[in-house]
C-alpha atoms as a PDB file:
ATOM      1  CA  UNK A   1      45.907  47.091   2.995  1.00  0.00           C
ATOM      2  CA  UNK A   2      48.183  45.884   0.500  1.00  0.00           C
ATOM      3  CA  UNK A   3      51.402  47.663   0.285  1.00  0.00           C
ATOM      4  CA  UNK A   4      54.584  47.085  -2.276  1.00  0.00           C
ATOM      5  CA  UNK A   5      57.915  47.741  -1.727  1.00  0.00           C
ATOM      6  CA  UNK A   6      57.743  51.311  -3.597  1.00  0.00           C
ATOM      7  CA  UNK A   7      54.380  52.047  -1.399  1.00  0.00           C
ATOM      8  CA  UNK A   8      52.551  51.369  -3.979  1.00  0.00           C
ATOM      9  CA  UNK A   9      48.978  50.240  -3.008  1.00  0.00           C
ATOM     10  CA  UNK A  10      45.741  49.886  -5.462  1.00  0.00           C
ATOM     11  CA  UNK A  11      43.256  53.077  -4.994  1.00  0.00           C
ATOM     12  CA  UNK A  12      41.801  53.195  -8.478  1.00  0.00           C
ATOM     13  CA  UNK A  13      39.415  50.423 -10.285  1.00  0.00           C
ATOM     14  CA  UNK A  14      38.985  50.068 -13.902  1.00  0.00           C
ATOM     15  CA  UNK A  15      35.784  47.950 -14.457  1.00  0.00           C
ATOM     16  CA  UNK A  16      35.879  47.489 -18.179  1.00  0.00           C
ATOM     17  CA  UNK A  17      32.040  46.169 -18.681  1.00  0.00           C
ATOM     18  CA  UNK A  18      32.168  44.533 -22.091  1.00  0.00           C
ATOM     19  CA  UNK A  19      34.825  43.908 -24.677  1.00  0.00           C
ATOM     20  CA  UNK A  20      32.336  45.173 -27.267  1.00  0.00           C
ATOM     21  CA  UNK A  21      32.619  48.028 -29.106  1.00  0.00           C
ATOM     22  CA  UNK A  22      31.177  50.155 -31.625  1.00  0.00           C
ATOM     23  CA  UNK A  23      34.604  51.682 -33.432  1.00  0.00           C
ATOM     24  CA  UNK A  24      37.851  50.024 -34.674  1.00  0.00           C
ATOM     25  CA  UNK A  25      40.360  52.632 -33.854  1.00  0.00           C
ATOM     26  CA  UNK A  26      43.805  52.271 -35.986  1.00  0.00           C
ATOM     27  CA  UNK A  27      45.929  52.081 -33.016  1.00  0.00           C
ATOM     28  CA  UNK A  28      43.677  49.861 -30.856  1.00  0.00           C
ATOM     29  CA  UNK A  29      42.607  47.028 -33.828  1.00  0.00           C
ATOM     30  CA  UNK A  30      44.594  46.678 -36.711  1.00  0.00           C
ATOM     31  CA  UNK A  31      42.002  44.321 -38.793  1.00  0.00           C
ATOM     32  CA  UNK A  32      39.424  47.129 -38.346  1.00  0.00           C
ATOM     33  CA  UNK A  33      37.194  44.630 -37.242  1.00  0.00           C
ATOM     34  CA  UNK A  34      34.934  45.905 -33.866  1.00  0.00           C
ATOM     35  CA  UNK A  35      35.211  44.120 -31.155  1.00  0.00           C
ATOM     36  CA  UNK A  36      32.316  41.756 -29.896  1.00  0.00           C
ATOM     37  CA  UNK A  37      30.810  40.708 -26.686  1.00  0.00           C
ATOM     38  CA  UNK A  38      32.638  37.975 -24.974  1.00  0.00           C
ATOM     39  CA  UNK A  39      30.741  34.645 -24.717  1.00  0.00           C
ATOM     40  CA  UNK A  40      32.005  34.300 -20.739  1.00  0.00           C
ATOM     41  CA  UNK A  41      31.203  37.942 -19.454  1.00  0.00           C
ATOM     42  CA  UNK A  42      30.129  38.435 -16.163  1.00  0.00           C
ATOM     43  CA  UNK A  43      26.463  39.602 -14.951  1.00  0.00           C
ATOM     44  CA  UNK A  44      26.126  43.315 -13.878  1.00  0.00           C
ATOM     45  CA  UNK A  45      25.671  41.912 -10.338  1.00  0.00           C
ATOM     46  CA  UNK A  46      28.894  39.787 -10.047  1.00  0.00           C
ATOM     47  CA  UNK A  47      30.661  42.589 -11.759  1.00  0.00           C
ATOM     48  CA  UNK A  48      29.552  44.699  -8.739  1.00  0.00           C
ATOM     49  CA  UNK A  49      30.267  42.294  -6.077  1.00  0.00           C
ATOM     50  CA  UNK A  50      33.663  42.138  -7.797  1.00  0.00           C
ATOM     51  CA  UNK A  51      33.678  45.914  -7.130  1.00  0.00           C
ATOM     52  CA  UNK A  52      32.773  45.355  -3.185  1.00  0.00           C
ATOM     53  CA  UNK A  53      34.938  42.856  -2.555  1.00  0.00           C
ATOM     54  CA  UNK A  54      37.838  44.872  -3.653  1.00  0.00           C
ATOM     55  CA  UNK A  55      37.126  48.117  -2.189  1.00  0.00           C
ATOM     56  CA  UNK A  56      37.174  45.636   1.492  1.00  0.00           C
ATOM     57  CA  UNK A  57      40.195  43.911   0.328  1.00  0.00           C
ATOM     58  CA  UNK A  58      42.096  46.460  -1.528  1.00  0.00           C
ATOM     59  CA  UNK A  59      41.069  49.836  -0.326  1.00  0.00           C
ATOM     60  CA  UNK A  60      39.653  50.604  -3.465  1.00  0.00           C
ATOM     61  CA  UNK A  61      38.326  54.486  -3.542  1.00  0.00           C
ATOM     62  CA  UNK A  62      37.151  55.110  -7.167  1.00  0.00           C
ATOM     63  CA  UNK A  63      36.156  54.156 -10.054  1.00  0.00           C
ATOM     64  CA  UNK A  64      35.585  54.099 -13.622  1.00  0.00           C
ATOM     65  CA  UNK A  65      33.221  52.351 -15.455  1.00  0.00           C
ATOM     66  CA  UNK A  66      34.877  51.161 -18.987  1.00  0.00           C
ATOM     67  CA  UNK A  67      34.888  49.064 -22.211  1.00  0.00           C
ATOM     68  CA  UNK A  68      35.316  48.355 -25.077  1.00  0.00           C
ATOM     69  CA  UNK A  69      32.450  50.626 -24.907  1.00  0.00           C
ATOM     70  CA  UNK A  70      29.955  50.987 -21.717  1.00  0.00           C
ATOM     71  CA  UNK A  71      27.166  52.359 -23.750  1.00  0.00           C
ATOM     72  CA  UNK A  72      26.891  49.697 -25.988  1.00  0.00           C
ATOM     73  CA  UNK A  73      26.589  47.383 -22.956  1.00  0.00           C
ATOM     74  CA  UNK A  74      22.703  46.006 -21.325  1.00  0.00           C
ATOM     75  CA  UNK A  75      24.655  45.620 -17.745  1.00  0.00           C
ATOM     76  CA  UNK A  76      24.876  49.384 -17.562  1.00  0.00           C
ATOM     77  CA  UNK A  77      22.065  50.495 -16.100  1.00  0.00           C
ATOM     78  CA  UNK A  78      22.138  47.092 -12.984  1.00  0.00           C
ATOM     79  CA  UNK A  79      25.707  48.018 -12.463  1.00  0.00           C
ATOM     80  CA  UNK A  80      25.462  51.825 -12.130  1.00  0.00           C
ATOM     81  CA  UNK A  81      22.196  50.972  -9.494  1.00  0.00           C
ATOM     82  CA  UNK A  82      24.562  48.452  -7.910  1.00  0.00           C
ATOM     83  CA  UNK A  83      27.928  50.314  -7.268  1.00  0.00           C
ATOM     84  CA  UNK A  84      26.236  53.839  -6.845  1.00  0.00           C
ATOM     85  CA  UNK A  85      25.489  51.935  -3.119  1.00  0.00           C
ATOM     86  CA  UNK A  86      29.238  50.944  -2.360  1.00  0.00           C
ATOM     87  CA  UNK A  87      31.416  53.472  -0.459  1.00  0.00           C
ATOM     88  CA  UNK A  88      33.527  54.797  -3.361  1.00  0.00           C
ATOM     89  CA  UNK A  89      34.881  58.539  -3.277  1.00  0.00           C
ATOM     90  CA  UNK A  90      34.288  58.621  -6.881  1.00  0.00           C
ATOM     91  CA  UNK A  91      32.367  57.020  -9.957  1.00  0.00           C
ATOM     92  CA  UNK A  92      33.067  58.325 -13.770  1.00  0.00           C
ATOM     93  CA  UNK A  93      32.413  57.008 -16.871  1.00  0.00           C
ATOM     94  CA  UNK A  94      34.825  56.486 -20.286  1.00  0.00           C
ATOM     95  CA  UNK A  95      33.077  56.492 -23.554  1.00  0.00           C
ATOM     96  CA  UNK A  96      33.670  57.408 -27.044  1.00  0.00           C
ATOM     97  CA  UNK A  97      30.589  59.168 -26.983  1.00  0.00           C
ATOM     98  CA  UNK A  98      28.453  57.699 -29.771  1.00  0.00           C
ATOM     99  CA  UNK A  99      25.593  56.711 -27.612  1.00  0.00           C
ATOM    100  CA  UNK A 100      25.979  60.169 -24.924  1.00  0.00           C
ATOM    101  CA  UNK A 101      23.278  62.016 -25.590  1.00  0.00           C
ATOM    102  CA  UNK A 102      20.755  59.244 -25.351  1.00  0.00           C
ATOM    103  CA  UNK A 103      22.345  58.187 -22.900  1.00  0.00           C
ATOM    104  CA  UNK A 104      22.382  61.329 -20.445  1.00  0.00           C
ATOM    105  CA  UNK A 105      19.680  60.625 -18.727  1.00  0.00           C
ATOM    106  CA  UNK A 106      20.397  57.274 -17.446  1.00  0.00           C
ATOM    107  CA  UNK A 107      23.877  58.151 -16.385  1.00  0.00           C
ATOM    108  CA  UNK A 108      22.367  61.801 -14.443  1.00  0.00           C
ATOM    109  CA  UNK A 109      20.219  60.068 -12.765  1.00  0.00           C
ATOM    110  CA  UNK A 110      22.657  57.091 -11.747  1.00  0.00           C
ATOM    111  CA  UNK A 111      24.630  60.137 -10.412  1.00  0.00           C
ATOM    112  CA  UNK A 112      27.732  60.146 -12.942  1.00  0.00           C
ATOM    113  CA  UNK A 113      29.186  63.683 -12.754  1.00  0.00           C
ATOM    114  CA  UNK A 114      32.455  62.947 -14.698  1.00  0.00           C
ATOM    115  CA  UNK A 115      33.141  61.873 -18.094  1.00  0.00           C
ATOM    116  CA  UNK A 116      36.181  60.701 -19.978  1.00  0.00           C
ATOM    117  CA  UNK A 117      35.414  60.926 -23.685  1.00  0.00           C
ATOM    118  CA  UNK A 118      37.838  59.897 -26.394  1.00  0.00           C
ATOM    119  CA  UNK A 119      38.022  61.964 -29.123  1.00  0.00           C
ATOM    120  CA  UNK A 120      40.957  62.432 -31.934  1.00  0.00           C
ATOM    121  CA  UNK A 121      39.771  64.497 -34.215  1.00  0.00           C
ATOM    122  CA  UNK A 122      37.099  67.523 -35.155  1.00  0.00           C
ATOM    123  CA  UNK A 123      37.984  66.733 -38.891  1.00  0.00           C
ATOM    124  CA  UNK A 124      34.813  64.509 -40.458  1.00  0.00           C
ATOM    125  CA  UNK A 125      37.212  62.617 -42.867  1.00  0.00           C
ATOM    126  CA  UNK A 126      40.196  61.759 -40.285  1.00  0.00           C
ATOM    127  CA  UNK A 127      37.352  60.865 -37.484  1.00  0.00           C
ATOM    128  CA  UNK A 128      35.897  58.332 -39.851  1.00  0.00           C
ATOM    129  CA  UNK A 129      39.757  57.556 -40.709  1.00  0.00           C
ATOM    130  CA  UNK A 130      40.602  56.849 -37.215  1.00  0.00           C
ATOM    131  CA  UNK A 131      37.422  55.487 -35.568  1.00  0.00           C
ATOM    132  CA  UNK A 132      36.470  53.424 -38.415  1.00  0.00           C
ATOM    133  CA  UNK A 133      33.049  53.757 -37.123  1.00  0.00           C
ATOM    134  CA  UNK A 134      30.506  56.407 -36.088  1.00  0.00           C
ATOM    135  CA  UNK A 135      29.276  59.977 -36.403  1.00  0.00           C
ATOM    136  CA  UNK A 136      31.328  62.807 -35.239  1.00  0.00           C
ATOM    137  CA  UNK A 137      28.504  65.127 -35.279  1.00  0.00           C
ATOM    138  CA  UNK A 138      26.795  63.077 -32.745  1.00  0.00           C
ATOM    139  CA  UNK A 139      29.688  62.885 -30.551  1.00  0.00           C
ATOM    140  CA  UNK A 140      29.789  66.744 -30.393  1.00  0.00           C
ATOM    141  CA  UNK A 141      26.098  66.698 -29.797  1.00  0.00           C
ATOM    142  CA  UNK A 142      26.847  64.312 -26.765  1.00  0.00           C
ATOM    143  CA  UNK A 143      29.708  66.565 -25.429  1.00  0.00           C
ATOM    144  CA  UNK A 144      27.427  69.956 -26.013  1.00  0.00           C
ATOM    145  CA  UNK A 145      24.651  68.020 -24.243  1.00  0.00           C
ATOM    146  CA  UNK A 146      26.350  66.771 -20.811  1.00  0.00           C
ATOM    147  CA  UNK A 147      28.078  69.934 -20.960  1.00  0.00           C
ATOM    148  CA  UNK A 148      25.536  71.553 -20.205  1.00  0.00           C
ATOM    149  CA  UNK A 149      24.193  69.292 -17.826  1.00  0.00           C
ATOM    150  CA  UNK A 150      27.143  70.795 -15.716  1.00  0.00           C
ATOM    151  CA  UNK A 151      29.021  67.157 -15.822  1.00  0.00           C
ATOM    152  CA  UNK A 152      33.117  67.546 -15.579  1.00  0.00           C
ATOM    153  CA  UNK A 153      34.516  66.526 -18.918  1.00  0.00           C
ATOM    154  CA  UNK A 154      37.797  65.274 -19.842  1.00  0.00           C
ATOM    155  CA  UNK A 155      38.457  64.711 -23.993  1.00  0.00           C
ATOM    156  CA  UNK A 156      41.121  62.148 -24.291  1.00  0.00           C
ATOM    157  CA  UNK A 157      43.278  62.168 -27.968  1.00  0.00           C
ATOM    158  CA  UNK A 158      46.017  60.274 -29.189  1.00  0.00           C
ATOM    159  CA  UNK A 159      47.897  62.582 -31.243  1.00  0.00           C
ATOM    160  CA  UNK A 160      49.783  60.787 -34.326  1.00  0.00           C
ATOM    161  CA  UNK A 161      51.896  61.341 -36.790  1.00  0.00           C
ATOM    162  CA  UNK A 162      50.332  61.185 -40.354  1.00  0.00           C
ATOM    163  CA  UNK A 163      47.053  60.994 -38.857  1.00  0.00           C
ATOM    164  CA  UNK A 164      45.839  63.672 -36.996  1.00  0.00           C
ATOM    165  CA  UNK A 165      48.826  65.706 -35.758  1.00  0.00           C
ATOM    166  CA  UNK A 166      47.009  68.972 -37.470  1.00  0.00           C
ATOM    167  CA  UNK A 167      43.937  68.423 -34.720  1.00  0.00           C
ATOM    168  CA  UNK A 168      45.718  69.252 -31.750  1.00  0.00           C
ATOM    169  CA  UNK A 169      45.145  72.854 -31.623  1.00  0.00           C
ATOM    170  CA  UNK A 170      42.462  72.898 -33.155  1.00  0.00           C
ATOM    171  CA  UNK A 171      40.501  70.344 -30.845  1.00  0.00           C
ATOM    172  CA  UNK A 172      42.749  72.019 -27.925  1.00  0.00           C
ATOM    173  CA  UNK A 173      40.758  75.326 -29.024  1.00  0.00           C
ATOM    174  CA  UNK A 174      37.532  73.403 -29.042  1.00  0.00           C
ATOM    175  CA  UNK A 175      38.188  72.562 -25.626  1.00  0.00           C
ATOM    176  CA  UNK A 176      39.468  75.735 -23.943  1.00  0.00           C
ATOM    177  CA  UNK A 177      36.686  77.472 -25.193  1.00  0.00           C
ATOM    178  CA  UNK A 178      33.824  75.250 -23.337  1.00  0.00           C
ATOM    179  CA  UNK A 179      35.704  74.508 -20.561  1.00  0.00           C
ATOM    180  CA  UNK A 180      36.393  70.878 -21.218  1.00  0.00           C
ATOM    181  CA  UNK A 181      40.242  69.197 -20.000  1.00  0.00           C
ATOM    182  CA  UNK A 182      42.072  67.921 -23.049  1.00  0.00           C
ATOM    183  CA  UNK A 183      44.167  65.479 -21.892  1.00  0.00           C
ATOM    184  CA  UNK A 184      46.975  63.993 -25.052  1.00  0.00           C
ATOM    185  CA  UNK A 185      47.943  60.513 -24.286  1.00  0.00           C
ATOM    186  CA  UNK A 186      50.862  59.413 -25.784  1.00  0.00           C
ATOM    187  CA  UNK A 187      50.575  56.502 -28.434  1.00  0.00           C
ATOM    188  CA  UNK A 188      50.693  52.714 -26.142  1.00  0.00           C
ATOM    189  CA  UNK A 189      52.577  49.782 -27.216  1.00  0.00           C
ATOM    190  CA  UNK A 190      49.829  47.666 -26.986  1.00  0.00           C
ATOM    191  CA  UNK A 191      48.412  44.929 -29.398  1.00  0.00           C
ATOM    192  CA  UNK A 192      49.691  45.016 -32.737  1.00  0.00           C
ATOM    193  CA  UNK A 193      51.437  48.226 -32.048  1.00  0.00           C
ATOM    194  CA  UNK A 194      53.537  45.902 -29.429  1.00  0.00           C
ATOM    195  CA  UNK A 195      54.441  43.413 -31.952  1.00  0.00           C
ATOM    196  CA  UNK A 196      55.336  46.221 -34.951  1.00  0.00           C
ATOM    197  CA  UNK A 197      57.833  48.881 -33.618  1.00  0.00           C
ATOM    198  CA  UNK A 198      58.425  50.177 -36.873  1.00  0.00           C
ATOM    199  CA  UNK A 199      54.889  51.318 -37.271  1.00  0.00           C
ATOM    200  CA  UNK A 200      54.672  52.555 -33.296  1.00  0.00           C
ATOM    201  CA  UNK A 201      57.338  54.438 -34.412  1.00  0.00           C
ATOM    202  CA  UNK A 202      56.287  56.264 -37.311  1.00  0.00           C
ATOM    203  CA  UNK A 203      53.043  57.519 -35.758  1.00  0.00           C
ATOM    204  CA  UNK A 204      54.717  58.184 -32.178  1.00  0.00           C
ATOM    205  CA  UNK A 205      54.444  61.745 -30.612  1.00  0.00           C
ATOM    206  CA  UNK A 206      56.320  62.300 -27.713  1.00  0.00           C
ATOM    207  CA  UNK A 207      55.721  65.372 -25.001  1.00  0.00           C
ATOM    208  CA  UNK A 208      58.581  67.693 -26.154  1.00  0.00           C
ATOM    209  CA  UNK A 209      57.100  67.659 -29.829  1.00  0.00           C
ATOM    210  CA  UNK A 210      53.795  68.280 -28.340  1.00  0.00           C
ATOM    211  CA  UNK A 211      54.359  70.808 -25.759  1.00  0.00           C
ATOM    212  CA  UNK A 212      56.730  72.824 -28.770  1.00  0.00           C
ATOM    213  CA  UNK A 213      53.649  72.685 -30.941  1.00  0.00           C
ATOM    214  CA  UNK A 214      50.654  73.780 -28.737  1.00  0.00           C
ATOM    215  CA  UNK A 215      53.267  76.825 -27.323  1.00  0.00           C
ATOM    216  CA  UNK A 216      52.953  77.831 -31.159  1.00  0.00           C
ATOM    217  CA  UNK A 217      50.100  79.246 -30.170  1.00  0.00           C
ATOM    218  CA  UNK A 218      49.109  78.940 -26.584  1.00  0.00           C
ATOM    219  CA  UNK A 219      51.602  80.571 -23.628  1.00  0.00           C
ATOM    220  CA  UNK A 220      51.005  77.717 -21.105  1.00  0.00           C
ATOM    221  CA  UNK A 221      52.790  76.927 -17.502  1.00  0.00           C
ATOM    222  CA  UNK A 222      52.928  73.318 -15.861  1.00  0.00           C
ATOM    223  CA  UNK A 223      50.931  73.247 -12.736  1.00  0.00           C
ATOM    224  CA  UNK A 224      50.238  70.592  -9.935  1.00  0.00           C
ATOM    225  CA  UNK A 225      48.539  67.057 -10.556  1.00  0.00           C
ATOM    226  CA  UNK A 226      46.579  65.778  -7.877  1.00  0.00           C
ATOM    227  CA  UNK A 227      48.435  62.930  -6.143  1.00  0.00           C
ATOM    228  CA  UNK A 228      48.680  59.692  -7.841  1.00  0.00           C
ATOM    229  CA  UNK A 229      47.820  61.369 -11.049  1.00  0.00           C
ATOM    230  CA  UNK A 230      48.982  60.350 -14.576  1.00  0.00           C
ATOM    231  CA  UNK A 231      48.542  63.512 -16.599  1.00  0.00           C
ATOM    232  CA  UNK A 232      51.249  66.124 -16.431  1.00  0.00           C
ATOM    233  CA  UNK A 233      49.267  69.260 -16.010  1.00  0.00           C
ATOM    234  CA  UNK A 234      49.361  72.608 -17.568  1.00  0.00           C
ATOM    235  CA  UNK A 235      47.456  75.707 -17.600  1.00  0.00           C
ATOM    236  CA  UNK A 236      46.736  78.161 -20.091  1.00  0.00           C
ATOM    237  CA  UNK A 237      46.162  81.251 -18.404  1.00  0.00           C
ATOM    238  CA  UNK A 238      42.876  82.909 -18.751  1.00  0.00           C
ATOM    239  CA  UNK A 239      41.153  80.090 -20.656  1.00  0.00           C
ATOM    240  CA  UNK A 240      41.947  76.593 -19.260  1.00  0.00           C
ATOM    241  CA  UNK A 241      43.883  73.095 -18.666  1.00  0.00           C
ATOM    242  CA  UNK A 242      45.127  70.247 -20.420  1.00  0.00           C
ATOM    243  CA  UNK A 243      47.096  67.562 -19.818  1.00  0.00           C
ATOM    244  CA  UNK A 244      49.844  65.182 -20.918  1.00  0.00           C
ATOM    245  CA  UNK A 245      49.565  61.420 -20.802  1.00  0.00           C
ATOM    246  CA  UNK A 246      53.158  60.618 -21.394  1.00  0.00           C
ATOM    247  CA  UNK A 247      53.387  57.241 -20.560  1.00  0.00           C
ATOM    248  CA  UNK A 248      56.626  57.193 -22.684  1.00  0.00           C
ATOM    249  CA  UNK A 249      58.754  60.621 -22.347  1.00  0.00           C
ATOM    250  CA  UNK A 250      57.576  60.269 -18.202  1.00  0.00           C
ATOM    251  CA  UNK A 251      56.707  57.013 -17.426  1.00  0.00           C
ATOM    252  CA  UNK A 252      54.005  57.130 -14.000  1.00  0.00           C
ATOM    253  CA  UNK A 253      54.771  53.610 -13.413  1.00  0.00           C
ATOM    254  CA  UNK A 254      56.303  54.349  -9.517  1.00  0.00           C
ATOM    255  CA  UNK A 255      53.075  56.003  -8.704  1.00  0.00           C
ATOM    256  CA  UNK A 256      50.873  54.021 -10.141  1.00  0.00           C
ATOM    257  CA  UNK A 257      47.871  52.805  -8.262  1.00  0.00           C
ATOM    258  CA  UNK A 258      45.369  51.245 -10.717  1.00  0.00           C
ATOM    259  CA  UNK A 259      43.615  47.867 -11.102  1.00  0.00           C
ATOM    260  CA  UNK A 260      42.017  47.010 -13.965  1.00  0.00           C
ATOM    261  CA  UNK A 261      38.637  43.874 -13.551  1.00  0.00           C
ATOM    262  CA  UNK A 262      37.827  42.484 -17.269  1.00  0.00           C
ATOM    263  CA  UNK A 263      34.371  42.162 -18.117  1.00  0.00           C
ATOM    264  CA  UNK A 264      35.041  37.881 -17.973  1.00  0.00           C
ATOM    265  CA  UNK A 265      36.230  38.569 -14.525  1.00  0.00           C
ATOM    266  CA  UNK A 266      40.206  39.058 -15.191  1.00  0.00           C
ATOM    267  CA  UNK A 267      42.391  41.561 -12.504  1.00  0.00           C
ATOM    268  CA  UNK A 268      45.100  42.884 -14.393  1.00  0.00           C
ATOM    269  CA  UNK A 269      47.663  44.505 -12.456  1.00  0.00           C
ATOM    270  CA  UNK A 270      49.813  46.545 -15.197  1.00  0.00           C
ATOM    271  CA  UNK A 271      49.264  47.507 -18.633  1.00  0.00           C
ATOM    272  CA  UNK A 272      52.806  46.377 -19.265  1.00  0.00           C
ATOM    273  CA  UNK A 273      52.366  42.670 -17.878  1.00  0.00           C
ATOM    274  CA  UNK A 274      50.850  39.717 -19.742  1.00  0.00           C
ATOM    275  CA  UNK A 275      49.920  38.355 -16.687  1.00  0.00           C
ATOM    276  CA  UNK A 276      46.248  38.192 -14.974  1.00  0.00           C
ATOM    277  CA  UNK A 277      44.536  36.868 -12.347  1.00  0.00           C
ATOM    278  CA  UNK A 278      40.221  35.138 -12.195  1.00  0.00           C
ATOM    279  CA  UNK A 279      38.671  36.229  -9.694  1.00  0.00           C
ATOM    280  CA  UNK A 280      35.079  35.130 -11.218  1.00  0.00           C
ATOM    281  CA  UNK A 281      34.790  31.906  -9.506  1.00  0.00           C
ATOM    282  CA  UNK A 282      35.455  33.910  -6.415  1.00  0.00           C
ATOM    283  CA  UNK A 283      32.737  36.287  -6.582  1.00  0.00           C
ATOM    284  CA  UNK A 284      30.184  33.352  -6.110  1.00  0.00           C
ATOM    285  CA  UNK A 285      31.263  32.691  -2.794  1.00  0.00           C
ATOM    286  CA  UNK A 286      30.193  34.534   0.302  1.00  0.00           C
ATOM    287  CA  UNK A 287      32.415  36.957   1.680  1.00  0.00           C
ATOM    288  CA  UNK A 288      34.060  35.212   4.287  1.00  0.00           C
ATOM    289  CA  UNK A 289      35.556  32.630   2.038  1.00  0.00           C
ATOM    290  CA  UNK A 290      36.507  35.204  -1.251  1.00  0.00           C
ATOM    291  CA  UNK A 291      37.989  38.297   0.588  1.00  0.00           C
ATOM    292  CA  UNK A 292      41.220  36.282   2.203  1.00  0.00           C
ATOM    293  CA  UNK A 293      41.836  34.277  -1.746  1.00  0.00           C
ATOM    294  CA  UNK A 294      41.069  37.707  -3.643  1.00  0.00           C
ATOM    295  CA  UNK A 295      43.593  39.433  -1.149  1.00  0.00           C
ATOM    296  CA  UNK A 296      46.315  36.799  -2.657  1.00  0.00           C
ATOM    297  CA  UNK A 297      45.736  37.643  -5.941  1.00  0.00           C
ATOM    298  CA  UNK A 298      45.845  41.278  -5.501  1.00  0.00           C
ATOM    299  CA  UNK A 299      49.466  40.678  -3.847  1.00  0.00           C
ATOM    300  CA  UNK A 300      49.999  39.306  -7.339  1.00  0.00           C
ATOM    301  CA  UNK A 301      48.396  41.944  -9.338  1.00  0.00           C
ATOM    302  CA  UNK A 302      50.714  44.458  -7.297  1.00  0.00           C
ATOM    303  CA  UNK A 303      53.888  42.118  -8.363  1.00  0.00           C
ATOM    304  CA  UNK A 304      53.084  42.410 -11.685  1.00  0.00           C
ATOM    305  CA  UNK A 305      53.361  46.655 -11.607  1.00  0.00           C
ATOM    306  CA  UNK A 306      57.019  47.524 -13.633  1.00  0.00           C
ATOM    307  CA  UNK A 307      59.278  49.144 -11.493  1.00  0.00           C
ATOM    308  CA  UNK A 308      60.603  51.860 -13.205  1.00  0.00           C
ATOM    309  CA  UNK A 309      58.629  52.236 -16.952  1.00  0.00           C
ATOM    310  CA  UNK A 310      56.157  50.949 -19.202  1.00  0.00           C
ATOM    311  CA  UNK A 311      57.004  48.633 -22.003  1.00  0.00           C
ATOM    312  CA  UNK A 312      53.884  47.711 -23.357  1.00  0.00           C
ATOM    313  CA  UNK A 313      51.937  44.252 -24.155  1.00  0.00           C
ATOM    314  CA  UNK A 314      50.302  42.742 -26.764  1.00  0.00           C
ATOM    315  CA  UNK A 315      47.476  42.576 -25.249  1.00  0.00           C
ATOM    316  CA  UNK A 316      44.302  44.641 -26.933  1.00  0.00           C
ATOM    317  CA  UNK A 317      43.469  48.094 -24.825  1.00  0.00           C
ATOM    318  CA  UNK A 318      39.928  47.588 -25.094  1.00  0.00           C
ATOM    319  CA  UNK A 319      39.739  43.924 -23.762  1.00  0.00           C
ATOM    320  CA  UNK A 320      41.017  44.958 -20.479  1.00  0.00           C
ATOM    321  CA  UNK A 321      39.586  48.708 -19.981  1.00  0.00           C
ATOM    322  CA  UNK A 322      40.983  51.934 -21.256  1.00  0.00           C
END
């Protein structure tokens, strides 16, 4: 097991499996061009031998399939077949939810129970604003659908000034009342958001601001976060959760425990570091010879973790998984 000097060790994978995707979110492109396919992405298989290999050399206990977007991707269905046989504790799934609900099927049967769905808006105008792509009655459908399929769901929104600061308690409502998590994650300094403080600045919306507008309406009490957690947690008594992202106002970063693997075969370490490490080349050779090279590079990856707060990158969320 690989151990830094805060204790930090890697428990959580982040497989994003294509850089594709079908929206071009505001903060996540700035060009509002979607994001394509890379020309060097790895086969479902070596993505899921990439997946082995690090829950041997790692300790790796879950994971979560990403993008881009993993609906839009053809490895889906050989990778959830392939890692549904490894010895994870957990498997879940992040998607915008354009595709879900003809998607459902594929991902029941694969045995996906939990789903991560982003989400920043119930207003038609400010989705289309925001996503620059898509259908929001479609993602509702999706939601409604898996919903009721008994899956766990967790709605992920970036609340942000002049955009869609007026949705949070209404899509907190939304929410409560079907027993979804709504979990606000606080606007990233990544990509061009890195590079532009001015405009990271403008849109920013920081915990207190938050927590002083849901309790507007909503008496709420902070609870307890499973360990290793990012969200702050709260509970609304009677009707639900939600949770705080704050990757700002309470940085995670000596807790964290997650590894990201790019869909061209990239381990990156930290959100906050430019640096990464191949491991593609490795995941043609048999075990013997990749597990005691991968194990370097994961001392690497843990290196690479901040020690005390995030300070962003320029690199593009949705290259590297969500």
């Amino acid at each position: 097991m690989i151990v830094d000097r805060q204790g930090r060790r890697f428990r959580n994978l982040r497989v994003s499996l294509t850089a594709a995707c079908n929206y071009a979110c505001t903060y996540c492109v700035p060009d509002g061009k979607r994001l394509v396919a890379a020309q060097d992405e790895l086969s479902a298989d070596s993505l899921a031998r990439g997946v082995a290999y690090l829950i041997e050399a790692a300790g790796i206990e879950r994971l979560r399939i990403t993008g881009g977007e993993p609906l839009v991707s053809q490895r889906l269905e050989g990778f959830l077949a392939a890692v549904a046989r490894l010895d994870l504790d957990d498997i879940s799934l992040t998607t915008n939810g354009q595709l879900l609900a003809r998607k459902l099927p594929q991902l029941q049967a694969a045995g996906i129970r939990r789903l991560n769905i982003s989400l920043d808006t119930l207003d038609p105008q400010a989705f289309r604003r925001i996503a620059r792509g898509g259908d929001l009655a479609s993602v509702l459908a999706g939601m409604e659908q898996a919903g009721a399929l008994g899956m766990h769901i967790k709605v992920n929104m970036v609340p942000m000034r002049g955009q869609n600061l007026d949705q949070v308690l209404p899509l907190l409502d939304y929410c409560l009342a079907r027993g979804f998590e709504l979990r606000f994650i606080e606007l990233m300094r990544m990509g061009h958001l890195a590079r532009d403080h001015n405009a990271f600045l403008q849109q920013f919306v920081g915990l207190d601001q938050l927590l002083t507008l849901i309790a507007a309406q909503h008496a709420f009490v902070q609870v307890d976060a499973p360990p290793g957690a990012t969200a702050l947690r709260y509970q609304v008594p009677g009707k639900g959760h939600f949770g705080v992202i704050a990757n700002e106002s309470v940085p995670f970063c000596r807790s964290c425990s997650r590894l990201r693997l790019s869909s061209t075969g990239w381990l990156h370490g930290c959100l906050s570091s430019g640096n990464r490490h191949y491991i593609g080349d490795l995941l043609e050779k048999p075990r013997h010879q990749a597990l005691p090279a991968l194990q370097r590079l994961l001392v690497k990856a843990l290196a690479d973790k901040q020690e005390l707060a995030f300070s962003g990158d320029v690199m593009v969320m949705k290259v590297i998984g969500g």
